[in-house]
Protein backbone atom coordinates (compact mmCIF):
# COMPACT_ATOMS: atom_id res chain seq x y z
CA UNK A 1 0.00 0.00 0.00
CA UNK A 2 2.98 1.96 0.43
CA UNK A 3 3.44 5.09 -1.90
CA UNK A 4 -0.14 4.29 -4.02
CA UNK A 5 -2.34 6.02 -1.49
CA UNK A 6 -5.59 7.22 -3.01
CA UNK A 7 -5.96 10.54 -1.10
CA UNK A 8 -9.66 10.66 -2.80
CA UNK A 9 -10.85 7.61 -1.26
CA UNK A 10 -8.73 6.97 1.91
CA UNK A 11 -11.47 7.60 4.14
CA UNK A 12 -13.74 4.79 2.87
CA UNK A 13 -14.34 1.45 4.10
CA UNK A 14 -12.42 2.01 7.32
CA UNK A 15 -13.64 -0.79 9.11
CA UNK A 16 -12.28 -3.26 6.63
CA UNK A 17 -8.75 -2.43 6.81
CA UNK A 18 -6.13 -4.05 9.00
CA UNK A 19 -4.74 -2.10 12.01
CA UNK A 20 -1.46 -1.82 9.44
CA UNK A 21 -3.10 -0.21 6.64
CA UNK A 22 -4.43 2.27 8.72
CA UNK A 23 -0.91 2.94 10.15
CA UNK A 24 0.11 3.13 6.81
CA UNK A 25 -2.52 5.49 5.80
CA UNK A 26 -1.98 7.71 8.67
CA UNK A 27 1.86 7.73 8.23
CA UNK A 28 1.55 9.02 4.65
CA UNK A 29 -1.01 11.59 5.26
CA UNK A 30 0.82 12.53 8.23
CA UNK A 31 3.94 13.13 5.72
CA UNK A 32 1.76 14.96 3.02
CA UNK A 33 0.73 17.41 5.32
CA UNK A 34 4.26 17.99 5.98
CA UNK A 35 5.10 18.93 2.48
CA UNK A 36 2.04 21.06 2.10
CA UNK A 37 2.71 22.66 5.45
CA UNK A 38 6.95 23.41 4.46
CA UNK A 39 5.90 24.61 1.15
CA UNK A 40 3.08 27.24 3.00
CA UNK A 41 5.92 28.33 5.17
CA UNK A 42 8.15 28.60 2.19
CA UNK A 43 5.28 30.77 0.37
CA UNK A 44 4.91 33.11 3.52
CA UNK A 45 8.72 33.65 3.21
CA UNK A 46 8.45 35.01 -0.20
CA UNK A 47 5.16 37.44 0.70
CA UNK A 48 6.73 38.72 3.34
CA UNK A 49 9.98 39.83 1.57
CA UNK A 50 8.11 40.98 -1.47
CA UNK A 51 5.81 43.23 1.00
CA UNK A 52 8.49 44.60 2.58
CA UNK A 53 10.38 45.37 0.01
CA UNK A 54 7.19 47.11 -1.77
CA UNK A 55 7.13 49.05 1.44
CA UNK A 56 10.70 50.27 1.71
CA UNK A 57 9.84 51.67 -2.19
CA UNK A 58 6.95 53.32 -1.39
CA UNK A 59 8.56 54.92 1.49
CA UNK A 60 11.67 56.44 -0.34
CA UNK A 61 8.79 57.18 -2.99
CA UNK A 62 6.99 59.46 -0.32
CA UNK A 63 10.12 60.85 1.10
CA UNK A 64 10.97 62.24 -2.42
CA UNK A 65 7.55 63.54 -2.41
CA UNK A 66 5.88 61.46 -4.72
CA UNK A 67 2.37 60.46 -4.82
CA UNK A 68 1.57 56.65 -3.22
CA UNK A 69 -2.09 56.38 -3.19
CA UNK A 70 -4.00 57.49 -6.63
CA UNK A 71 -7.38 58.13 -7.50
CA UNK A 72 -7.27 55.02 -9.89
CA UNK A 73 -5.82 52.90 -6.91
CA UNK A 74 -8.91 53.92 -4.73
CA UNK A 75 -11.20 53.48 -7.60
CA UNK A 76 -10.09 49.80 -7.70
CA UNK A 77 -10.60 49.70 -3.77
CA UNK A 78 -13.85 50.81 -3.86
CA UNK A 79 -14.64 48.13 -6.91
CA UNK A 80 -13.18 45.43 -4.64
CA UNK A 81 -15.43 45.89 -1.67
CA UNK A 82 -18.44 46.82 -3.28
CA UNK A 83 -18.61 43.36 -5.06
CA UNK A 84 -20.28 40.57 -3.79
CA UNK A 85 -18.88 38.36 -0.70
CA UNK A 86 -20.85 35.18 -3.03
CA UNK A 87 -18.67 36.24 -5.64
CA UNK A 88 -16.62 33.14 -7.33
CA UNK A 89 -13.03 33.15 -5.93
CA UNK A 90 -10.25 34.40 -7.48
CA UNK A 91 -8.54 31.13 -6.52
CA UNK A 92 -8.86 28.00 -8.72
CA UNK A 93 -9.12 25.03 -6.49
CA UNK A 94 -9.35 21.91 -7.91
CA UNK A 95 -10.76 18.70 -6.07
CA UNK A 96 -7.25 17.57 -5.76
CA UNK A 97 -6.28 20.03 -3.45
CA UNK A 98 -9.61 19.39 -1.38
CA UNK A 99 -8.96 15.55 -1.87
């Protein structure tokens, strides 16, 4: 059963499986959530050096006196939160992320 696990279907027909399988089950969703969980830390990483270094440019950007915040960028503000909360998300999931 080792390495074939069908994330889809693990949960069914428990009570048929051998106190192994489930061990074995367990052990390699246990390990999948580790690689999903490294590569979320990984992904934070990145955000938070590409915010900060988006900030540090928009502060030399005010220091030299130039405009941050536009009309056009509150326009778009205003557009965002004026939409619908039911809205579809702007995030494709697909049913293999979900299992």
């Amino acid at each position: 059963m080792k390495g074939d696990l069908d994330l889809n279907n693990v949960l069914l027909d428990l009570s048929e499986k051998t106190d192994e399988e489930l061990r074995e089950i367990l052990d390699q969703l246990c390990d999948e959530e580790e690689r999903i969980s490294f590569r979320r830390r990984v992904l934070h990483g990145k955000i938070d050096i590409l915010r900060a270094e988006l900030v540090a440019r928009m502060k030399k950007q005010r220091e030299g006196g130039k405009e941050i915040i536009t009309g056009a960028d509150v326009d778009r503000l205003s557009e965002i939160l004026a939409r619908s909360l039911t809205s579809v998300s702007k995030v494709d999931v697909s049913e293999e992320d979900i299992f």
